[in-house]
C-alpha atoms as a PDB file:
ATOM      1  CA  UNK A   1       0.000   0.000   0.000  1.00  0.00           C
ATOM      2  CA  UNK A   2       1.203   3.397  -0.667  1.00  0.00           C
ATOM      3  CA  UNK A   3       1.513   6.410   1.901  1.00  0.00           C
ATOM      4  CA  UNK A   4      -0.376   9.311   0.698  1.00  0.00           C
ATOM      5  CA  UNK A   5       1.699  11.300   2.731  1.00  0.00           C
ATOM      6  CA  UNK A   6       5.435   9.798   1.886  1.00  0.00           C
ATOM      7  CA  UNK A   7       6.117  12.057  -0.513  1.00  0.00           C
ATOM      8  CA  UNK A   8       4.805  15.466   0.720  1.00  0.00           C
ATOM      9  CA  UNK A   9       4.207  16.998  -2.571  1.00  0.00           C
ATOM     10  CA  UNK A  10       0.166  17.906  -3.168  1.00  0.00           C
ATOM     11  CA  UNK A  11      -1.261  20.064  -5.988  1.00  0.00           C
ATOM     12  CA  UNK A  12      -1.051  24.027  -5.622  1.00  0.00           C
ATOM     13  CA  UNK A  13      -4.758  24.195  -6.292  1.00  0.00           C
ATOM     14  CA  UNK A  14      -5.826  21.002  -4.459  1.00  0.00           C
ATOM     15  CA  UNK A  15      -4.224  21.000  -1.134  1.00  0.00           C
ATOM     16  CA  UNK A  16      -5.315  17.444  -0.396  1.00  0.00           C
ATOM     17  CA  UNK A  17      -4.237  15.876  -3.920  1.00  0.00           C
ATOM     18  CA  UNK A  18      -1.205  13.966  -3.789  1.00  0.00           C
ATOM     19  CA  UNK A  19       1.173  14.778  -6.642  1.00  0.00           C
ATOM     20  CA  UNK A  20       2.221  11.420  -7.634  1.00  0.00           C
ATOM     21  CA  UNK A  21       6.176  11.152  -7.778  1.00  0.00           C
ATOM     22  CA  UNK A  22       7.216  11.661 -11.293  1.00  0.00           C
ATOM     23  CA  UNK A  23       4.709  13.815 -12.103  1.00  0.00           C
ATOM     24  CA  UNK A  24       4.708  18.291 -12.280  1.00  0.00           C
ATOM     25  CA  UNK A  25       2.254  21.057 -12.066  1.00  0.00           C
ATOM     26  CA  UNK A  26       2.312  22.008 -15.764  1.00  0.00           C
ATOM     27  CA  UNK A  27       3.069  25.827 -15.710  1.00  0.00           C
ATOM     28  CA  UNK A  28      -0.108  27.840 -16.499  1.00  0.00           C
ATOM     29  CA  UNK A  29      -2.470  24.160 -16.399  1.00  0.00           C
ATOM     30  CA  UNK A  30      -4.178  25.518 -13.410  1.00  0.00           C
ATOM     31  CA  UNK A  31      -8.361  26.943 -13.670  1.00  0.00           C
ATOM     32  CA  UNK A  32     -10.193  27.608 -10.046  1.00  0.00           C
ATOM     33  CA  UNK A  33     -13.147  28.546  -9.998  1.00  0.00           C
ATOM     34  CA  UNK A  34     -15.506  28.939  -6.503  1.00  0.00           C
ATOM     35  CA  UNK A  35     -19.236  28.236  -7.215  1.00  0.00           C
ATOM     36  CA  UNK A  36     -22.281  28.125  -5.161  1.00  0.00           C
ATOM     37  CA  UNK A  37     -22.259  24.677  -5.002  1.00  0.00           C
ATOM     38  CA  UNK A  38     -18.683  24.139  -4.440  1.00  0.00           C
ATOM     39  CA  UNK A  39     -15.159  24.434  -6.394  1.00  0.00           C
ATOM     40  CA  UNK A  40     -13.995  23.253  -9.791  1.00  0.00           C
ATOM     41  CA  UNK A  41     -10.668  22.874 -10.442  1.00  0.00           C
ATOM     42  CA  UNK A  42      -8.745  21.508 -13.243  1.00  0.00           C
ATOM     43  CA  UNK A  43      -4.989  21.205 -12.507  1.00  0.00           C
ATOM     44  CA  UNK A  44      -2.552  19.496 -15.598  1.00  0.00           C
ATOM     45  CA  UNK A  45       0.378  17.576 -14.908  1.00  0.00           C
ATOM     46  CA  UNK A  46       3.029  15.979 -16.819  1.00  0.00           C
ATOM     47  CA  UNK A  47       5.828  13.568 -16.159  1.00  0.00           C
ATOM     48  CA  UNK A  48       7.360  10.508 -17.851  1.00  0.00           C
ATOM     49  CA  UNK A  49       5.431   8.143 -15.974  1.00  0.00           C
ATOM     50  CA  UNK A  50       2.798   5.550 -17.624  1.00  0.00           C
ATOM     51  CA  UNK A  51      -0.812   6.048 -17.459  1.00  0.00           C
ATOM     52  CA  UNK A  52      -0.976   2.279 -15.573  1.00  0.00           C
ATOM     53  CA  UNK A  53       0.997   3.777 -12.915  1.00  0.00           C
ATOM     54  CA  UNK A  54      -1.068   6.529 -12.764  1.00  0.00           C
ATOM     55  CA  UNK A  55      -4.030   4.957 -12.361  1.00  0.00           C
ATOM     56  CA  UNK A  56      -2.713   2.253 -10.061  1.00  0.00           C
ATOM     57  CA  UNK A  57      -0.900   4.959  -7.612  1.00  0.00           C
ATOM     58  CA  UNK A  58      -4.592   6.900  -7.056  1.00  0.00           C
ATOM     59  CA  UNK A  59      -6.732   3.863  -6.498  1.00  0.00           C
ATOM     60  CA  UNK A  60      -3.920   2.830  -3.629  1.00  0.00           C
ATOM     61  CA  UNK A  61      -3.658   6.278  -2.602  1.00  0.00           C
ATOM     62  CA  UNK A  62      -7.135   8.314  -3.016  1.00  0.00           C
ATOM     63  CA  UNK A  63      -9.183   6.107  -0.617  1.00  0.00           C
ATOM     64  CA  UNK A  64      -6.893   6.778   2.791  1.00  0.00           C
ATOM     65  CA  UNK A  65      -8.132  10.602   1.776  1.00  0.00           C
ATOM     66  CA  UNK A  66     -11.313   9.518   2.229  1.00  0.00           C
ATOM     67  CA  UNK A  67     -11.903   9.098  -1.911  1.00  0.00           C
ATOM     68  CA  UNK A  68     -13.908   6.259  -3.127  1.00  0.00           C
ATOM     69  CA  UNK A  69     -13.056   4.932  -6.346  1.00  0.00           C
ATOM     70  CA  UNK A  70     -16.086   4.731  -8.795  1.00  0.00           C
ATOM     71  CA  UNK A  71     -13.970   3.243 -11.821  1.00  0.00           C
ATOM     72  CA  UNK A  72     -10.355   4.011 -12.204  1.00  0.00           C
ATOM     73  CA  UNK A  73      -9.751   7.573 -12.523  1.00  0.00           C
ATOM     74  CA  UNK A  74     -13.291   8.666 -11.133  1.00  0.00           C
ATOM     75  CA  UNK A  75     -13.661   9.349  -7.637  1.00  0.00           C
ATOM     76  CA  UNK A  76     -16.293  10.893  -5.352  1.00  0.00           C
ATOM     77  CA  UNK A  77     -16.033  12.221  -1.564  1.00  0.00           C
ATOM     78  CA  UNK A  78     -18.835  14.084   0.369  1.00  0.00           C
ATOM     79  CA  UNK A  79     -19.677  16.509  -2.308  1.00  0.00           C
ATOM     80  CA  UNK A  80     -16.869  16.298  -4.887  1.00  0.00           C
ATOM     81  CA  UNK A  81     -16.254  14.140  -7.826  1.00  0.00           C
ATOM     82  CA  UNK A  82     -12.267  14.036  -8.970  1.00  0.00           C
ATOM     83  CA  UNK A  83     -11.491  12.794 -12.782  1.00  0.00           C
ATOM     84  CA  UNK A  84      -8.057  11.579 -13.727  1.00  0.00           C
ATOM     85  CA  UNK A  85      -7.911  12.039 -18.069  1.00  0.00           C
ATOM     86  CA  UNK A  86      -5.031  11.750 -19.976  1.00  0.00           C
ATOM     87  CA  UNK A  87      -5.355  14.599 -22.435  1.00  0.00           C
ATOM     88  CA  UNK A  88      -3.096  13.702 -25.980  1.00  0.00           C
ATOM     89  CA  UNK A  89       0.351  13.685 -25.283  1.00  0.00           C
ATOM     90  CA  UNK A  90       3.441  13.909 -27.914  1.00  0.00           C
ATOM     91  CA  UNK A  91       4.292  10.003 -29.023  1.00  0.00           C
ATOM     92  CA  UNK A  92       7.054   9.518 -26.921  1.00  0.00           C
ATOM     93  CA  UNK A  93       7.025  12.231 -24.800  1.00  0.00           C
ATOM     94  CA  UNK A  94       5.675  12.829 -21.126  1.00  0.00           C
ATOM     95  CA  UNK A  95       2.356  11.929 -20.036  1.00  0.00           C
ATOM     96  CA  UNK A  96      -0.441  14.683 -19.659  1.00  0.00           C
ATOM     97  CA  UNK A  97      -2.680  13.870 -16.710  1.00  0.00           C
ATOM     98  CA  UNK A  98      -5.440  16.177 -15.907  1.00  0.00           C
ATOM     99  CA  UNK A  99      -7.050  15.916 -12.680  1.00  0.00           C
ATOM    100  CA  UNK A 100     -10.347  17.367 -12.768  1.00  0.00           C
ATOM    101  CA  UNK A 101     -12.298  18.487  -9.449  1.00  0.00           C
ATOM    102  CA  UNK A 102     -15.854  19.827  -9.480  1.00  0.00           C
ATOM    103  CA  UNK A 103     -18.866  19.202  -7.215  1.00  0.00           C
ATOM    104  CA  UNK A 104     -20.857  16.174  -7.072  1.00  0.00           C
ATOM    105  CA  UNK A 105     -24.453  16.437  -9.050  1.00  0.00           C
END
């Protein structure tokens, strides 16, 4: 099992989203936006990391945050839903992840 907390690194936007290891905040990939029924937030990433081992490292680490895993890459908490997409990447280059929050429907 992973610790979410081993590697101390969260998202700027989403201070209680791990930031896998291997992965960065892509510069300017960040939208907030506060709404009456909660906050949306898309934050990208990149790193040269595999979309398995993305997957895999969330569903270990999302649910001791209190995340419940839906189908991999969709999670919901309280009143939040969190999407993991993998927006097209160059062949051969690093991985685009975009984490998507927004509030549950």
């Amino acid at each position: 099992m992973v610790d979410a907390t081993a590697q101390g690194s969260f998202f700027s936007a989403i201070d209680d989203l791990p930031l896998m290891e291997g992965l960065n905040e892509a510069e300017g990939g960040t939208m907030v936006f506060d709404s009456s029924s909660g906050r949306i937030v898309e934050a990208l990433s990149t790193g040269m990391v595999t979309r398995q081992r993305v997957i895999q490292f969330y569903s270990e680490t999302l649910p001791q945050l209190g995340w419940l895993e839906i189908s991999p890459g969709h999670f919901v908490r309280e009143y939040e839903v969190l999407k993991i997409e993998f927006p097209a990447s160059p062949v051969g280059k690093t991985l685009n992840v975009l984490f998507m929050l927004s509030p549950a429907q």
